[in-house]
C-alpha atoms as a PDB file:
ATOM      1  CA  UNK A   1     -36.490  16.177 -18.246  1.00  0.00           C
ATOM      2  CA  UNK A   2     -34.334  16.781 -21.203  1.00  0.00           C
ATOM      3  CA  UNK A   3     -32.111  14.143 -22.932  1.00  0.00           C
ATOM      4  CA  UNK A   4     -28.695  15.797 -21.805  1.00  0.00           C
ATOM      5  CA  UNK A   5     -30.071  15.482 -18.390  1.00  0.00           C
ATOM      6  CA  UNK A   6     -31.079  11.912 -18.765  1.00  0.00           C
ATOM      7  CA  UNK A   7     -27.718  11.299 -20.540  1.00  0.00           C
ATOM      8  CA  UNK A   8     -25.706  13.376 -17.691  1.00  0.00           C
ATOM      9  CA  UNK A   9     -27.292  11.577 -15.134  1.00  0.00           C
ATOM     10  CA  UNK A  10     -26.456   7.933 -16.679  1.00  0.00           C
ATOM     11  CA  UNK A  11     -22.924   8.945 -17.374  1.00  0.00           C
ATOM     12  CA  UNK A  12     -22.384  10.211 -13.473  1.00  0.00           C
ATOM     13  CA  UNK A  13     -24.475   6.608 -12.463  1.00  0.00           C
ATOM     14  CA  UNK A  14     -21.864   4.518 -14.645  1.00  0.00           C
ATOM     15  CA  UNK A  15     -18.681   6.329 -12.922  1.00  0.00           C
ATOM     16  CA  UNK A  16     -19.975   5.426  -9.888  1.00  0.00           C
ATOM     17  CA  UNK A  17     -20.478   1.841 -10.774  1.00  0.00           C
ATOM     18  CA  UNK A  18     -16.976   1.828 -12.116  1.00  0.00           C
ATOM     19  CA  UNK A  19     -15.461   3.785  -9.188  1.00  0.00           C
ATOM     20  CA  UNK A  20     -16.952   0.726  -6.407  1.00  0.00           C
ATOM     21  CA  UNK A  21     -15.589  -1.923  -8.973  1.00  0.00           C
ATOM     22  CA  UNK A  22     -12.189  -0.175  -8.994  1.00  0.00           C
ATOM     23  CA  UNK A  23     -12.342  -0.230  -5.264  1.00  0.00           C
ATOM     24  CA  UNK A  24     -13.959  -3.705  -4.510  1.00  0.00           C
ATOM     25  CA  UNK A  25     -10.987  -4.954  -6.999  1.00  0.00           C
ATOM     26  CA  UNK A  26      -8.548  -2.933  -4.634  1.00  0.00           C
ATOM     27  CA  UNK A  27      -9.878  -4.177  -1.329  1.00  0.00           C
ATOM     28  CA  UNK A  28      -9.873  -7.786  -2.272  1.00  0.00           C
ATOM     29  CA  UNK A  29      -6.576  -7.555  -3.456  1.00  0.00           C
ATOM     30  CA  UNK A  30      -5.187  -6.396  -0.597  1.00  0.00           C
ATOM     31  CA  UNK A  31      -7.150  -8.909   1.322  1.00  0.00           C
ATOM     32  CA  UNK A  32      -5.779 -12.097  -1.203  1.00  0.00           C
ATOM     33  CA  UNK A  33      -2.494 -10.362  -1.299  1.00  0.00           C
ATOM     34  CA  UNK A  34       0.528 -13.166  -1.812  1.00  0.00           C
ATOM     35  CA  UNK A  35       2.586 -14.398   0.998  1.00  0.00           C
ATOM     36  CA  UNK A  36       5.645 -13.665  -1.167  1.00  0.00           C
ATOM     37  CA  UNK A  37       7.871 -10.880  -0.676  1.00  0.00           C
ATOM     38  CA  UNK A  38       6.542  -9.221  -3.811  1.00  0.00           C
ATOM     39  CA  UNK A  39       3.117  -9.813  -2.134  1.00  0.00           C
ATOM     40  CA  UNK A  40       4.406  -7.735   0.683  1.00  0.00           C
ATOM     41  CA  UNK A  41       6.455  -5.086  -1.267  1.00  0.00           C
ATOM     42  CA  UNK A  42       3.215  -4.223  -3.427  1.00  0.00           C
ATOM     43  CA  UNK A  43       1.670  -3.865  -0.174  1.00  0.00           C
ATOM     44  CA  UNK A  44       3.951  -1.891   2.124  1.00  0.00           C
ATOM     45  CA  UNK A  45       3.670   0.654  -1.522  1.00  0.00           C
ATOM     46  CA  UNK A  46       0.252   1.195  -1.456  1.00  0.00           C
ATOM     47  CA  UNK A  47       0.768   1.661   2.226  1.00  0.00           C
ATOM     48  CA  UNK A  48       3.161   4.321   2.652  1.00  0.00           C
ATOM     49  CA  UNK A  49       1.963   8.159   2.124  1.00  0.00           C
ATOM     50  CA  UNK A  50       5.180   9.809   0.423  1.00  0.00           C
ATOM     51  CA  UNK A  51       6.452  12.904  -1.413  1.00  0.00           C
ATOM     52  CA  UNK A  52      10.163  13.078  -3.164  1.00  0.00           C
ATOM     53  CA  UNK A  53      12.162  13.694  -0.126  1.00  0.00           C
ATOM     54  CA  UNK A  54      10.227  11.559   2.780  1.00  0.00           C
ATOM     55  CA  UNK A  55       7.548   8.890   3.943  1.00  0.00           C
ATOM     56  CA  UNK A  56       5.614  10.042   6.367  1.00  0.00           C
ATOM     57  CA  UNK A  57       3.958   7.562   7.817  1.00  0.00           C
ATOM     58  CA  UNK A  58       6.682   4.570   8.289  1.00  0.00           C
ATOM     59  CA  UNK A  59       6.675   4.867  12.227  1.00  0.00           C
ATOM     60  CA  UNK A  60       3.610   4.255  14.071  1.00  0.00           C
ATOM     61  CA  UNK A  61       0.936   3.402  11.086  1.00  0.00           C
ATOM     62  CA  UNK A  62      -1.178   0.526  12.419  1.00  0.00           C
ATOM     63  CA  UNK A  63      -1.626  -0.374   9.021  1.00  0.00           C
ATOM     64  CA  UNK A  64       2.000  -0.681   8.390  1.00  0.00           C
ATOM     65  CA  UNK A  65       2.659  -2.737  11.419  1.00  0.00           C
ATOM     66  CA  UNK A  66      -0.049  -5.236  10.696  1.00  0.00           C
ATOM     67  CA  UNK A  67       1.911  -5.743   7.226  1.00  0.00           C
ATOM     68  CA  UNK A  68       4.891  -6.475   9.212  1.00  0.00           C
ATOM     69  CA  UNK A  69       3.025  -9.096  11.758  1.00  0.00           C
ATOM     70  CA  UNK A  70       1.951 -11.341   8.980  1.00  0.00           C
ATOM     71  CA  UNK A  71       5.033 -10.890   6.981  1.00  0.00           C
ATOM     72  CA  UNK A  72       7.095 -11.921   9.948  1.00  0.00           C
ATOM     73  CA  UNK A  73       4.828 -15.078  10.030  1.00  0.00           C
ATOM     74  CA  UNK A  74       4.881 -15.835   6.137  1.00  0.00           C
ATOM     75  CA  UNK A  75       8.670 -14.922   5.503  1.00  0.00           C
ATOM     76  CA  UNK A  76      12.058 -16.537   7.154  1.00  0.00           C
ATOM     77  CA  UNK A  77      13.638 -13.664   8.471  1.00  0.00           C
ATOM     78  CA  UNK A  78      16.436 -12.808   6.470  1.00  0.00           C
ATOM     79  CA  UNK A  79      13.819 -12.000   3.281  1.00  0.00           C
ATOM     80  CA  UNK A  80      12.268  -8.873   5.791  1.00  0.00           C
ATOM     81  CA  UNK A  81      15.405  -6.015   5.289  1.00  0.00           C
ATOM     82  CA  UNK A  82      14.973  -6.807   1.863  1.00  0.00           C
ATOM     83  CA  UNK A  83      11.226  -6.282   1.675  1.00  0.00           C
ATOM     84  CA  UNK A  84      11.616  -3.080   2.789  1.00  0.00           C
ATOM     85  CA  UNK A  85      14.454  -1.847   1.183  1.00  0.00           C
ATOM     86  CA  UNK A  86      12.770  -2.711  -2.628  1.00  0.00           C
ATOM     87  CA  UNK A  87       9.498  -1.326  -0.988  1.00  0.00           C
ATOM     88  CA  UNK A  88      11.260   2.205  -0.360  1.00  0.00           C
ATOM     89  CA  UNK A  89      13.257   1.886  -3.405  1.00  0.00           C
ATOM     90  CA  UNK A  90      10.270   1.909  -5.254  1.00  0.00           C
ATOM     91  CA  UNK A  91       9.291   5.231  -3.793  1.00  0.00           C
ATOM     92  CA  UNK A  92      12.227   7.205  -5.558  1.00  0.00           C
ATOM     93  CA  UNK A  93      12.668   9.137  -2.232  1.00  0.00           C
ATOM     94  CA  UNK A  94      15.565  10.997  -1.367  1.00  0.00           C
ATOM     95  CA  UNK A  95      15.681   9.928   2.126  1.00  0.00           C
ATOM     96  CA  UNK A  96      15.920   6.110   1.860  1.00  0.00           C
ATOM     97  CA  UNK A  97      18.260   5.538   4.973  1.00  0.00           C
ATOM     98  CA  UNK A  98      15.978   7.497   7.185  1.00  0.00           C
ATOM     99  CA  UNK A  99      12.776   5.738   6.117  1.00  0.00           C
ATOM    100  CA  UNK A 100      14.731   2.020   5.974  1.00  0.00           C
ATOM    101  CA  UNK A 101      15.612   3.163   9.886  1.00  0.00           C
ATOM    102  CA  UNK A 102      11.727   3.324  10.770  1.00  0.00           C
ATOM    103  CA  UNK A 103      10.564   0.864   9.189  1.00  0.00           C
ATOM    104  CA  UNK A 104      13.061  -1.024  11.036  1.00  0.00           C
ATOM    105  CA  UNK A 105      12.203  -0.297  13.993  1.00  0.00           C
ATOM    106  CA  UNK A 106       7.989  -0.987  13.196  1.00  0.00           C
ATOM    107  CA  UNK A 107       9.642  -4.081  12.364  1.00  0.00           C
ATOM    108  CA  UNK A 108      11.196  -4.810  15.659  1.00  0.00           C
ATOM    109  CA  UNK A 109       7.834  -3.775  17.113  1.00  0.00           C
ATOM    110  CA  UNK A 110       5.697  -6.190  15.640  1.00  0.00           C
END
């Protein structure tokens, strides 16, 4: 085997080493994430699948409504509209009302 193969072969091994630390990191933050409502924003983000104009996935996401259980529990109740309003805020999408009306109604679900 030649040395660029050797050397190929090591570089490909330490991006994958680095790739499952990146996503270990990810997990277990999610997992630790803080009862706080910037705990929950940060999460609700990295939730939500979005382009400029709409979220798509703010009504009916298991994932989303399992945010909204435990923040129900961890928050008093009039921190929750504002959650979600800096959470779709920090999307930058053109269609906040919409997506604040969905989420609104997960939240009513949970």
């Amino acid at each position: 085997m030649k040395r660029t193969d050797q050397e190929r072969i090591e570089r490909e091994l330490k991006r994958r080493e680095k790739k499952t630390a990146v996503e270990s990191r990810r997990v277990g933050n999610r997992e630790d994430m803080d009862a706080t409502p910037g705990g929950y924003i940060q999460a609700l983000l990295d939730t939500l699948h979005y382009d400029k104009t709409t979220i798509y996935n703010a009504a009916g996401d298991d994932e989303i409504l399992e945010i909204m259980m435990s923040m129900k529990e961890d928050l008093p109740e009039n921190k929750w509209e504002s959650v979600l309003r800096s959470a779709i805020r920090k999307t930058k999408v053109s269609e906040k009302d919409l997506a604040f009306d969905e989420l609104k109604e997960t939240l009513a679900q949970a």
